[in-house]
Protein backbone atom coordinates (compact mmCIF):
# COMPACT_ATOMS: atom_id res chain seq x y z
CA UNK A 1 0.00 0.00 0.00
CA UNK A 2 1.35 3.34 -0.69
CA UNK A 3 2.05 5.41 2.20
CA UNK A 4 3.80 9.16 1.91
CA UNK A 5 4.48 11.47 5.45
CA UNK A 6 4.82 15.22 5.39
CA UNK A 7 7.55 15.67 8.38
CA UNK A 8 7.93 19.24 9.49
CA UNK A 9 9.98 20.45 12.51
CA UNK A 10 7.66 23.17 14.74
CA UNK A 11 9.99 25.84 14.65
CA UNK A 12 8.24 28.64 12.78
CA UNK A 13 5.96 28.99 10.26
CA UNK A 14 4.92 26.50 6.84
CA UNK A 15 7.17 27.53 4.60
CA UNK A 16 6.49 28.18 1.00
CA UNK A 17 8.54 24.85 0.46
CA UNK A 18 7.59 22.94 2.51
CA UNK A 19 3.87 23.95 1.66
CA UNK A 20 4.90 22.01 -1.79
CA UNK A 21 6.62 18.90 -0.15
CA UNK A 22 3.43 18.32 2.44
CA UNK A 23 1.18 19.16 -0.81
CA UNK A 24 3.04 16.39 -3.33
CA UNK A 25 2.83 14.02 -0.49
CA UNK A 26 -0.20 14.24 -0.18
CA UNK A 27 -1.32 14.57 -3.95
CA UNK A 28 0.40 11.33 -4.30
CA UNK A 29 -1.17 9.37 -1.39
CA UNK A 30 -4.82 10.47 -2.74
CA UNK A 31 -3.69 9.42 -6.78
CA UNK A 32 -2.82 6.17 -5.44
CA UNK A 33 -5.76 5.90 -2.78
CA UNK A 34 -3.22 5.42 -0.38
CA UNK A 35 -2.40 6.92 3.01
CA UNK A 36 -1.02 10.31 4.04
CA UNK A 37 0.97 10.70 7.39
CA UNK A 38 1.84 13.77 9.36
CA UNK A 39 4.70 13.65 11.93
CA UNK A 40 6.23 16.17 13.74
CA UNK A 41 10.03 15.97 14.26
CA UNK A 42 10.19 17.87 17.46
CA UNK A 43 13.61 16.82 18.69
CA UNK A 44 15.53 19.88 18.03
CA UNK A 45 14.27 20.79 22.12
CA UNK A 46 15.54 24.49 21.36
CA UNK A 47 13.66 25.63 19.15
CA UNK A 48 10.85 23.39 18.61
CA UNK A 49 7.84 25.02 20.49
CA UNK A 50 4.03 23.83 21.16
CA UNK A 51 3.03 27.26 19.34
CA UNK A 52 4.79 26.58 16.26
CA UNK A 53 3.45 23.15 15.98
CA UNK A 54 -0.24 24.56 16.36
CA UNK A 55 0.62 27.03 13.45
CA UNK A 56 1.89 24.07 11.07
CA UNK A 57 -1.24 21.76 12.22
CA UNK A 58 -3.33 25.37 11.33
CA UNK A 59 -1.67 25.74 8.04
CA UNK A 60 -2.07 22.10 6.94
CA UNK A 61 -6.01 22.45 7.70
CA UNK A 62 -6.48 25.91 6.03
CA UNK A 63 -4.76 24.47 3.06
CA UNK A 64 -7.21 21.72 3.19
CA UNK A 65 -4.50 19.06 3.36
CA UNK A 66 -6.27 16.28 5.36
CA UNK A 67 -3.90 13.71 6.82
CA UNK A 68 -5.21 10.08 7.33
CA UNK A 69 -2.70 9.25 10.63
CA UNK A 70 -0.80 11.80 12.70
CA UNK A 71 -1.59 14.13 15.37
CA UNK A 72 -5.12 14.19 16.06
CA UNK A 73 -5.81 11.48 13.92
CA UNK A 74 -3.76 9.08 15.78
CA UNK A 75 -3.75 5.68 13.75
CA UNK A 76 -1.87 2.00 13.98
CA UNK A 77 1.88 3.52 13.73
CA UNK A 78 1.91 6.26 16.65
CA UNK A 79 2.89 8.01 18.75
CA UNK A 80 3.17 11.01 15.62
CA UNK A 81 5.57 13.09 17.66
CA UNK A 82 9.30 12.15 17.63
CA UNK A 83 9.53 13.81 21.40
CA UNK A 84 6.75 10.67 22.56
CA UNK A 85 9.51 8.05 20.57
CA UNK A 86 12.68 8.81 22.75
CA UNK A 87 13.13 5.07 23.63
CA UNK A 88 11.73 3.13 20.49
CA UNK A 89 14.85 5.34 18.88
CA UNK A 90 17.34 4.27 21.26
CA UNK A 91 15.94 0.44 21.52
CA UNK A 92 16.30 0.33 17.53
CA UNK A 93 19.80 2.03 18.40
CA UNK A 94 20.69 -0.88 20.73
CA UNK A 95 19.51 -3.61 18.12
CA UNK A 96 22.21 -2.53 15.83
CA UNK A 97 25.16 -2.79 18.44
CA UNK A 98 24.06 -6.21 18.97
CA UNK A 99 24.55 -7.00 15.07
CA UNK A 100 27.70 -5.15 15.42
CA UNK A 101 26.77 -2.77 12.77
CA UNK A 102 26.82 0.26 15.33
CA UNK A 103 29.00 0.80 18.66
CA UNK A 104 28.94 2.50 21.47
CA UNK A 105 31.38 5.90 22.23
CA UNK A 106 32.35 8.09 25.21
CA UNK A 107 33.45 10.67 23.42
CA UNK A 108 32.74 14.35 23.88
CA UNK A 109 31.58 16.67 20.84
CA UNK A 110 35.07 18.96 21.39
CA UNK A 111 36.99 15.82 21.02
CA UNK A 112 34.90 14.46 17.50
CA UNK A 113 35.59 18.68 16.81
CA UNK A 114 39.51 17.97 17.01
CA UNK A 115 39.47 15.01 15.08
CA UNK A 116 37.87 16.18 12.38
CA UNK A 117 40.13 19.32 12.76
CA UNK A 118 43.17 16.68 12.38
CA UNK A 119 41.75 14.94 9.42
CA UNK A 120 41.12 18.19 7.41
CA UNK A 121 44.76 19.67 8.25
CA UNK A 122 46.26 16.62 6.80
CA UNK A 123 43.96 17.11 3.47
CA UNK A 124 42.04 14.03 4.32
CA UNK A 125 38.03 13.79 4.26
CA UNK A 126 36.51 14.53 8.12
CA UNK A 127 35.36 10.80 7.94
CA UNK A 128 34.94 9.19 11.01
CA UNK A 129 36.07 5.36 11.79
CA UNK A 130 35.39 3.34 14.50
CA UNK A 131 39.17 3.06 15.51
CA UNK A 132 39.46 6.92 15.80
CA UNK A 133 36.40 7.14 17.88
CA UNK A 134 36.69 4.05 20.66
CA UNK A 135 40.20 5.60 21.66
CA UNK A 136 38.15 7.82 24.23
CA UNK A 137 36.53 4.16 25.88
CA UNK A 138 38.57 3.98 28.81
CA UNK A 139 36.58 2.64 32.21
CA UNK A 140 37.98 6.14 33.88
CA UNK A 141 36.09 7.70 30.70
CA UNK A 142 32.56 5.39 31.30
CA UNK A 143 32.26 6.53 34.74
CA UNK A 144 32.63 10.23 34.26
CA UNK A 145 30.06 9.44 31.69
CA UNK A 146 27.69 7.82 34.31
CA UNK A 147 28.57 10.68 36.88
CA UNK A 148 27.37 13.36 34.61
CA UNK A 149 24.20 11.61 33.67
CA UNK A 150 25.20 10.98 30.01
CA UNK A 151 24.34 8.99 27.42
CA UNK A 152 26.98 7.07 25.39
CA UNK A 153 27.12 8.57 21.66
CA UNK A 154 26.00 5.79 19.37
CA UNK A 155 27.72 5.74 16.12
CA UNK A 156 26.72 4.14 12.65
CA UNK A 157 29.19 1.56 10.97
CA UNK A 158 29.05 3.03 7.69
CA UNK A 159 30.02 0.21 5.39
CA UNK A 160 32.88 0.82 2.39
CA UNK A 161 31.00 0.37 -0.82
CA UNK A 162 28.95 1.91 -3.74
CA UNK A 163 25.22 2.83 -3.23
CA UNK A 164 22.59 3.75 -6.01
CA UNK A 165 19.82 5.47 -5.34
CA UNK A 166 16.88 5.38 -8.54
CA UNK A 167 15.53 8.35 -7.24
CA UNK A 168 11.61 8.61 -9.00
CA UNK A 169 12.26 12.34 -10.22
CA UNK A 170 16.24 12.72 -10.11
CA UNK A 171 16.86 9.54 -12.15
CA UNK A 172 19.77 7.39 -11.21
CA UNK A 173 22.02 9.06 -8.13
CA UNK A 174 25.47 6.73 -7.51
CA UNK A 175 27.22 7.83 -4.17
CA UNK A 176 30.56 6.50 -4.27
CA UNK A 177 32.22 4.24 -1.38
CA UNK A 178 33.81 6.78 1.13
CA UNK A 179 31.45 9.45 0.52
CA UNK A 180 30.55 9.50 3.99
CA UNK A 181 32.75 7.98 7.20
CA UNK A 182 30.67 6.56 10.67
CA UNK A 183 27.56 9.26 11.97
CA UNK A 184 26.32 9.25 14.91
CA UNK A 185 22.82 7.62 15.47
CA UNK A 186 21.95 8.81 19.70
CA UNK A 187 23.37 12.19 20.89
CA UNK A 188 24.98 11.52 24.17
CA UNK A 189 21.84 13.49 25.84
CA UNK A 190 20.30 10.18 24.54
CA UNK A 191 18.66 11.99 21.78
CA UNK A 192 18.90 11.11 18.00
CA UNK A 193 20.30 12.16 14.86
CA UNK A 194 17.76 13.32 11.89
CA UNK A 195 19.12 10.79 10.13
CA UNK A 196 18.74 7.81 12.10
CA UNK A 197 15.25 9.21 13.84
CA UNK A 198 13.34 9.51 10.58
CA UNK A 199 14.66 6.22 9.11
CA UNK A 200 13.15 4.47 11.90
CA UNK A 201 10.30 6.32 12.22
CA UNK A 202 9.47 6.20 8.07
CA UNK A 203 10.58 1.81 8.68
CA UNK A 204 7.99 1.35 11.38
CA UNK A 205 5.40 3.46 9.71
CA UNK A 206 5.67 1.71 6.78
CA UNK A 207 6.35 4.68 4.56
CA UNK A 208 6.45 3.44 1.20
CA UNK A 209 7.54 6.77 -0.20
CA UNK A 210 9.71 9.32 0.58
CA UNK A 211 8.83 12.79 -1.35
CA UNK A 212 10.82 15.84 0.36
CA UNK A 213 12.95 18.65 -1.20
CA UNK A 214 16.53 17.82 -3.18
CA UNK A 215 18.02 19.55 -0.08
CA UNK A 216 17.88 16.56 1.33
CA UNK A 217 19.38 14.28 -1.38
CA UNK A 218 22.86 14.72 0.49
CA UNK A 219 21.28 12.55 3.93
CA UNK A 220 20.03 10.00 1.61
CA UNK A 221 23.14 8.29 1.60
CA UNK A 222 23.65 7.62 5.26
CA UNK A 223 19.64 6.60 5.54
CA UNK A 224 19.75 4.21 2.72
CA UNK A 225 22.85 2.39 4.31
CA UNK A 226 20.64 2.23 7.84
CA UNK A 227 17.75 0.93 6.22
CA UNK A 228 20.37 -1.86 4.85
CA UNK A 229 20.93 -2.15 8.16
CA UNK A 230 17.81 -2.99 9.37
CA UNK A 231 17.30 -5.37 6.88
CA UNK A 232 14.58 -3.88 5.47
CA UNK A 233 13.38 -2.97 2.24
CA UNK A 234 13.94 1.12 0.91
CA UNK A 235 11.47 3.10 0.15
CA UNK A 236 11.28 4.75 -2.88
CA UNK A 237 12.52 8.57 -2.79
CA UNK A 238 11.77 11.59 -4.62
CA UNK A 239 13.53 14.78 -4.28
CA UNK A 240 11.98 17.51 -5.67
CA UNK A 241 13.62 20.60 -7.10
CA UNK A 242 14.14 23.46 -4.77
CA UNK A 243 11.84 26.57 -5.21
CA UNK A 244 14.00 29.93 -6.56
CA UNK A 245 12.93 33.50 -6.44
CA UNK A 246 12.52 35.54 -9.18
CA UNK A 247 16.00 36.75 -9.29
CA UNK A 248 17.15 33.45 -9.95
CA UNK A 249 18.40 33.08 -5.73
CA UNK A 250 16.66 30.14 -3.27
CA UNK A 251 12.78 32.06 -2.21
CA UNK A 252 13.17 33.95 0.80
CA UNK A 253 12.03 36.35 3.17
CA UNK A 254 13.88 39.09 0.68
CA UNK A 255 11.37 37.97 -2.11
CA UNK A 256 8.18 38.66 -0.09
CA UNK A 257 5.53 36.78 1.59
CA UNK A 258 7.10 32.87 1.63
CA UNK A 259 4.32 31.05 4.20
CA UNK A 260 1.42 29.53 3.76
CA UNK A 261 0.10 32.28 6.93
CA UNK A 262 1.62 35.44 5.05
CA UNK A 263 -0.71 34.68 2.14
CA UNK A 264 -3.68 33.49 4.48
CA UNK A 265 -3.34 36.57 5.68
CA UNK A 266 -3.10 38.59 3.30
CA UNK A 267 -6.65 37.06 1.75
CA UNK A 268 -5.66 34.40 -0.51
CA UNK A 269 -7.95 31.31 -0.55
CA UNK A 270 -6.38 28.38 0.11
CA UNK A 271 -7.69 26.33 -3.31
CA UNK A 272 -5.29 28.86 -4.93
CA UNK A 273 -2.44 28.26 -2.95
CA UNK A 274 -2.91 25.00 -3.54
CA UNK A 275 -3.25 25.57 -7.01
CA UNK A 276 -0.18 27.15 -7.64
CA UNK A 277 2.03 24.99 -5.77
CA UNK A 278 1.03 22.11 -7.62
CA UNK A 279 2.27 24.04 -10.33
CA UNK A 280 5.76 24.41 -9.07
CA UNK A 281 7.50 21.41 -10.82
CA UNK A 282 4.38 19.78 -11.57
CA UNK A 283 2.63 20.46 -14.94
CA UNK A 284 -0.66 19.25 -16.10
CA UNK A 285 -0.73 16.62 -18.90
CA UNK A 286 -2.89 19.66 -21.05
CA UNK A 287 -1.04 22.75 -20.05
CA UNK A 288 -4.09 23.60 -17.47
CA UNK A 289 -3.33 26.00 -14.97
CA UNK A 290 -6.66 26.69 -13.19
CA UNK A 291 -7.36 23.24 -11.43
CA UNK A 292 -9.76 22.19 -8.88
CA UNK A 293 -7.79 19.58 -6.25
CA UNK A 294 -9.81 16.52 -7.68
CA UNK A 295 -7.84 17.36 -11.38
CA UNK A 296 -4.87 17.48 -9.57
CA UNK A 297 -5.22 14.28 -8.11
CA UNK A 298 -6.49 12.61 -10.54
CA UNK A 299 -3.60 13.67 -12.95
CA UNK A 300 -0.53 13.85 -10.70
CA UNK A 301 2.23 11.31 -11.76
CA UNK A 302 6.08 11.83 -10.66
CA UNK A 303 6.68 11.84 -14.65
CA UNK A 304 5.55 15.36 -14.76
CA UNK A 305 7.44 16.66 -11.99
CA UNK A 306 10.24 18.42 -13.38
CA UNK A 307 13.83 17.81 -12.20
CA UNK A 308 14.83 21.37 -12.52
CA UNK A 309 14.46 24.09 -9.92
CA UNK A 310 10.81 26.06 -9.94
CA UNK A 311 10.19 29.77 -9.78
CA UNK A 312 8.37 31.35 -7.71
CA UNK A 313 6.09 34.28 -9.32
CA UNK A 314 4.41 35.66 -6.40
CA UNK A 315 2.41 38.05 -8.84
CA UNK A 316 1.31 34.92 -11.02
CA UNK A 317 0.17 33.46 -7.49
CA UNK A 318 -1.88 37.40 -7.16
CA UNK A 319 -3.79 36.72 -10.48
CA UNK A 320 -4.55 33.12 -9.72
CA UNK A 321 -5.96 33.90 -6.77
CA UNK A 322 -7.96 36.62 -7.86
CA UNK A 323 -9.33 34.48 -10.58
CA UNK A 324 -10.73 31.98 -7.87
CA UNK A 325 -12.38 35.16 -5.72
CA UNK A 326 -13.89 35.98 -8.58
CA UNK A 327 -15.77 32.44 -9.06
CA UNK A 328 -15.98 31.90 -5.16
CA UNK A 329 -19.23 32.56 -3.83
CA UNK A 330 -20.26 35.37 -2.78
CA UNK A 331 -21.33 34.68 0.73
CA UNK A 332 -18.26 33.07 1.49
CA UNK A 333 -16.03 36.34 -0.17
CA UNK A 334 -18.59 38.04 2.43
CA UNK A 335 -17.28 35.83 5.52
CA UNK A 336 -13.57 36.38 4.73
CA UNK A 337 -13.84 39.98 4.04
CA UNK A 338 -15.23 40.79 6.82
CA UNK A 339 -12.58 40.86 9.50
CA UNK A 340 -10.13 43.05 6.66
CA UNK A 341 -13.42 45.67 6.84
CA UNK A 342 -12.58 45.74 10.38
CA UNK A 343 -9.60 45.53 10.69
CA UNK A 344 -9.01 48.31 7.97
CA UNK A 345 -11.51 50.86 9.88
CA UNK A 346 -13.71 51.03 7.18
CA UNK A 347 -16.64 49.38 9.37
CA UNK A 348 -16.70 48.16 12.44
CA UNK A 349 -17.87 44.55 13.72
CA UNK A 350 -21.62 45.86 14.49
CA UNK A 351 -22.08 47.93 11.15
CA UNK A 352 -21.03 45.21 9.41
CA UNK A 353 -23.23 43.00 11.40
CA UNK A 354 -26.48 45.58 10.54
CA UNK A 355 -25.71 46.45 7.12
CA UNK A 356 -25.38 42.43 5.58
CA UNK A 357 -27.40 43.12 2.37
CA UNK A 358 -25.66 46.22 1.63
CA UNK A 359 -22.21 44.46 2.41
CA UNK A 360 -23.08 41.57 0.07
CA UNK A 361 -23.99 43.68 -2.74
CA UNK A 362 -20.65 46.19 -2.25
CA UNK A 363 -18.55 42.47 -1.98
CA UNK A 364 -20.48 41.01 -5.15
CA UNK A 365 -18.91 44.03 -6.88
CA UNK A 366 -15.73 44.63 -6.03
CA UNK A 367 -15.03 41.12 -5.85
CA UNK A 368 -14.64 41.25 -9.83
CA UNK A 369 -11.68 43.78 -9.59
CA UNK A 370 -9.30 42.56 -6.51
CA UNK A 371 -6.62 40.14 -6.13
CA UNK A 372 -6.27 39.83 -2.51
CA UNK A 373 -8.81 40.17 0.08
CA UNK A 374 -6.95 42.43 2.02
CA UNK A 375 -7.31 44.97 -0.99
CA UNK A 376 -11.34 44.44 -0.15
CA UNK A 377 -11.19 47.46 2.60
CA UNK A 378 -9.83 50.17 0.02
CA UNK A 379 -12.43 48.78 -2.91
CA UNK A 380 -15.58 49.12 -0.60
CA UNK A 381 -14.47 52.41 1.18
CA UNK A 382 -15.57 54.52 -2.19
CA UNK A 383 -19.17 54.20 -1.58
CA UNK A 384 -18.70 55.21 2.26
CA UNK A 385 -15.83 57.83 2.84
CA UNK A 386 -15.88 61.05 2.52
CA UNK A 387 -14.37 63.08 0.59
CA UNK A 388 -13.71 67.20 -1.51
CA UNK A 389 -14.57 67.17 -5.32
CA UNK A 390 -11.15 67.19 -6.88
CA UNK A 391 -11.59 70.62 -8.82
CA UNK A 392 -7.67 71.26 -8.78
CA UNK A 393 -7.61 68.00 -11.44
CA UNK A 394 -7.15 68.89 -14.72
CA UNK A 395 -8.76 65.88 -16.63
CA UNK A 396 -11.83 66.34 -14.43
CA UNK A 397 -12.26 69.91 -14.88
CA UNK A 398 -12.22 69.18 -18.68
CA UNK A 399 -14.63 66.31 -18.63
CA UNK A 400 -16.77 68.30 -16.94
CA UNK A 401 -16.83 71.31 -19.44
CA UNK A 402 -17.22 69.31 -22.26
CA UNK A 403 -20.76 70.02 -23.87
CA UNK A 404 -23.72 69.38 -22.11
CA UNK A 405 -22.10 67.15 -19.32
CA UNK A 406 -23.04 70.20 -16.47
CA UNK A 407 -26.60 70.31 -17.50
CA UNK A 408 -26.59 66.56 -17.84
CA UNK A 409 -25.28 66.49 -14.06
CA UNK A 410 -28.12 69.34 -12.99
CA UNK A 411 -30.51 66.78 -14.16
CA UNK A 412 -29.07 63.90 -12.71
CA UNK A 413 -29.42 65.55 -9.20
CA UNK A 414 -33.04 66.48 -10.12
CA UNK A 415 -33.84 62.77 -10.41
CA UNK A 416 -31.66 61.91 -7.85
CA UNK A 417 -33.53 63.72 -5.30
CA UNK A 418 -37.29 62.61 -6.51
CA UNK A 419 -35.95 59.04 -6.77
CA UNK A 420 -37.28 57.41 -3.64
CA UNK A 421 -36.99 53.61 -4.67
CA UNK A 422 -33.31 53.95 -5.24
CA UNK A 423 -32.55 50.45 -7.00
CA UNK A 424 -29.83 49.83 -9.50
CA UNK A 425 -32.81 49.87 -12.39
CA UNK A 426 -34.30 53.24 -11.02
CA UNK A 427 -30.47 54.69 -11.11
CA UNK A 428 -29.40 53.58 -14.54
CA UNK A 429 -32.92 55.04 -15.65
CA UNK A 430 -31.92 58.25 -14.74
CA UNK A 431 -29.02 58.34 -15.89
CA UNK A 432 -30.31 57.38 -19.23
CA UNK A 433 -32.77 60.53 -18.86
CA UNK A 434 -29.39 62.65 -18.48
CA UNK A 435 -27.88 61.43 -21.02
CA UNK A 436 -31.12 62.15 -23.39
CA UNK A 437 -32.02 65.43 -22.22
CA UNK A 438 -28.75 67.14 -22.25
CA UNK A 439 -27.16 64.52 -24.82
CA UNK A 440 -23.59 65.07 -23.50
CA UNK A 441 -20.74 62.94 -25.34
CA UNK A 442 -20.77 59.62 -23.66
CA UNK A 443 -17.30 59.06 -22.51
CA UNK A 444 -17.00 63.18 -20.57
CA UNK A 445 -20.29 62.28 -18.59
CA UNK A 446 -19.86 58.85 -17.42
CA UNK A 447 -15.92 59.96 -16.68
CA UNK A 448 -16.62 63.27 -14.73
CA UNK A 449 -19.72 61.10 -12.40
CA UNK A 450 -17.24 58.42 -11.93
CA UNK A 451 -14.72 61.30 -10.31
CA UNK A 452 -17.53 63.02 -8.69
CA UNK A 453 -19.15 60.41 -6.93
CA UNK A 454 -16.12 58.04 -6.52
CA UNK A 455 -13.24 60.45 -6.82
CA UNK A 456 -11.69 58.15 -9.25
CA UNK A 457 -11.54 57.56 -12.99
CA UNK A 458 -11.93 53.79 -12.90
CA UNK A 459 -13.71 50.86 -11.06
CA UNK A 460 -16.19 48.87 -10.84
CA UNK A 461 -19.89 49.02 -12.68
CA UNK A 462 -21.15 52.64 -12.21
CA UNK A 463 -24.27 52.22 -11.88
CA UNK A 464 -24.06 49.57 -9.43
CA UNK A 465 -21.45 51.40 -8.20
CA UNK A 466 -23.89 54.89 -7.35
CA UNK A 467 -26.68 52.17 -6.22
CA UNK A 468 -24.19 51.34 -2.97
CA UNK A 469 -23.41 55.16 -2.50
CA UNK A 470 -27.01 55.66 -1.93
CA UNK A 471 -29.27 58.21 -2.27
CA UNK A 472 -28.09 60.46 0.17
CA UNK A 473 -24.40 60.67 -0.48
CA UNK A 474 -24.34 60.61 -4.02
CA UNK A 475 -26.69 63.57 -3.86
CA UNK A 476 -24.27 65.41 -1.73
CA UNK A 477 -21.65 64.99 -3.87
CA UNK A 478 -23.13 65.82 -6.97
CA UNK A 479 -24.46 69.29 -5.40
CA UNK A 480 -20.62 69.95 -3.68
CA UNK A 481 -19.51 69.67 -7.56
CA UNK A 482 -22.24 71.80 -8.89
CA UNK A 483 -22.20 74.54 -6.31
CA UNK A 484 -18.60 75.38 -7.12
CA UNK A 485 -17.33 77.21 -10.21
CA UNK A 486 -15.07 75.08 -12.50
């Protein structure tokens, strides 16, 4: 059965990268009907934290990537939290000192400092043997151990030959013998290594594939050899290509938002997150690019992931995302806008609460023109804030003294003010009486309105537009722009 895990560490937020790796993981799993795993390597005790764990676990749920076994979904294979697996790591440790294929070491990390020191001084590789290391094994050396309340350091007999690795999206990898000397397995605070934690934690899981970043490809080495160890049979690995910036340098902070949180929030829905990260060394078989999840699924294969690096277009991601607000429903659009309005001091909680309908309708309209929720606030405040005609602007003072459009707004504010049902068809009527009456050139009319009652030159639907200024404040305007000489 096929079996993938997405294995973060909690120390800060879910990377853009590691966003991807949980995502292909899981894509994978759900092509194959198999299983998806989430496991949190919390053994770096420094700076793993509780908090940052929560944020991951809140990520991975936003994102809508469901795991089958993990934390809060505890299944056959637990406990999900390297921190609860302290002594199944060093019992696995202890079975392969009894095969001889790992030993035992008092040695303290300022004396494995000096040798490797040595080693590179005399041009050789920092590879570590077993005679170098067992030097320090003296019973004067064991009880100072014992005194301080130290673990020995277990180290890994790394055996002298070739290893290939057919890696499912790299190709063939060779690593020659002596790429790597011994490694150590258990710290001697009794804790392990990445290397030898996740092997045993992927063996007794039954992880059938590995899918994590090329970064990686350099521990593969010393995890296939454990495995070998073990006796048991490798999974199959795929690295995927690391994620660049624009400028050609590995994504970070310098290139903008890089978590899955920055974009939550900054109001990106999470089916275009997805979206685009599927796209980032993954292609679809017809060149789509807007996908729902199920046509990812059903169409992800490792033989369209490419082995090359991916960029990251953070204003491809923008117009994606704006694409899906603009088919999301509306209600929904409502639900997440709502706390930006708030936030933004356009409305506050209780206006927004009392004024639903009119919300929906100013959401249902601006919804067409923004990329980001967050740009929601500014869109909306048009039809609420006030604001001085702009007489000092040059285009609008020559829209507006273009033929007939004054006497076209004179009677515009006539029917404005006699217009008590105030609907979107009442308003584009009168406008259409404007237009007739004082039969101004199109493009001057609608232009100078626009500026008058929006104070800008472009936006959404006018007419819907005037609708959500209401009666009231669109009468206002149009009489501050009348009364004044231009």
């Amino acid at each position: 059965m096929i079996r993938t895990r997405f294995a973060p560490s909690p120390t800060g937020y879910l990377h853009v990268g590691g966003a991807r790796t949980a995502l292909f993981n899981f894509l994978y799993s759900k092509h194959e009907k198999g299983t998806f795993v989430l496991r949190i390597e919390d053994t770096d005790i420094e700076r793993s934290t509780i908090e940052s764990e929560n944020q991951l676990i809140d990520a991975m749920t936003w994102l809508g990537l469901d795991w089958d076994e993990g934390p809060k979904m505890e299944g056959d294979f637990g406990p999900y939290r390297q921190s609860e697996r302290i002594e199944i790591y060093r019992e696995k440790a202890n079975e392969l000192i009894e095969l001889g294929k790992a030993y035992e070491a008092y040695i303290y990390p300022e004396e494995i400092d000096k040798i490797k020191e040595d080693l590179l001084s005399k041009g050789k590789p920092p590879h570590f043997t077993e005679e170098m290391i067992s030097q320090f094994n003296s019973e004067e050396r064991k009880e100072e151990y014992m005194k301080k309340y130290k673990h020995p350091v277990v180290f890994f007999k790394m055996p002298r030959k070739d290893y290939v690795l057919n890696d499912l999206i790299k190709g063939e990898v060779t690593f020659k013998n002596g790429a790597v000397g011994d490694f150590i397995l258990i710290r001697s605070n009794g804790l392990p290594t990445y290397n030898f934690a996740v092997v045993v934690d992927d063996m007794m899981m039954k992880i059938s594939h590995v899918i994590r970043g090329d970064d990686h490809l350099s521990n593969t080495l010393r995890q296939i050899a454990v495995y070998e160890a073990f006796e048991v049979e490798v999974p199959k690995f795929a690295h995927v290509s690391m994620i660049l910036g624009p400028d050609g340098k590995k994504l970070s902070k310098r290139h903008g938002a890089t978590s899955a949180e920055e974009f939550r929030n900054r109001g990106y829905l999470p089916e275009a997150v997805l979206n685009y990260l599927a796209l980032l060394g993954w292609s679809h078989p017809e060149g789509k690019e807007i996908l729902t999840l199920n046509e990812i699924i059903d169409n992800f294969t490792f033989d369209r992931v490419n082995s090359s690096p991916a960029v990251f277009d953070e204003k491809k991601l923008k117009w994606m995302n704006g694409n899906y607000i603009r088919s999301a429903d509306t209600d929904r659009i409502l639900k997440l806008s709502i706390p930006f309005i708030i936030k933004a001091g356009v409305l506050t909680e209780e206006q927004c609460e009392g004024n639903k309908k009119w919300l929906k309708e100013a959401i249902e309209l601006v919804k067409t023109s923004v990329e980001e929720l967050s740009e929601v606030p500014d869109e909306i405040s048009i039809f609420i804030k006030n604001f001085e005609p702009d007489l000092e602007n040059k285009e609008f003072i020559e829209y507006l003294n273009a033929d007939g459009v004054k006497n076209a707004f004179r009677i515009t504010l006539d029917k404005f003010n006699n217009d008590e049902d105030w609907t979107v068809s009442t308003v584009l009527d009168n406008l259409k009486i404007a237009m007739k009456d004082a039969k101004p050139a199109k493009k001057p009319f609608y232009m100078a309105l626009r500026k008058a009652l929006t104070n800008q030159f472009h936006g959404p639907d006018l007419v819907r537009s005037v609708h959500l200024i209401g009666r009231a404040r669109a009468i206002e305007r149009l009489e501050m722009v009348i009364e004044n000489e231009y």
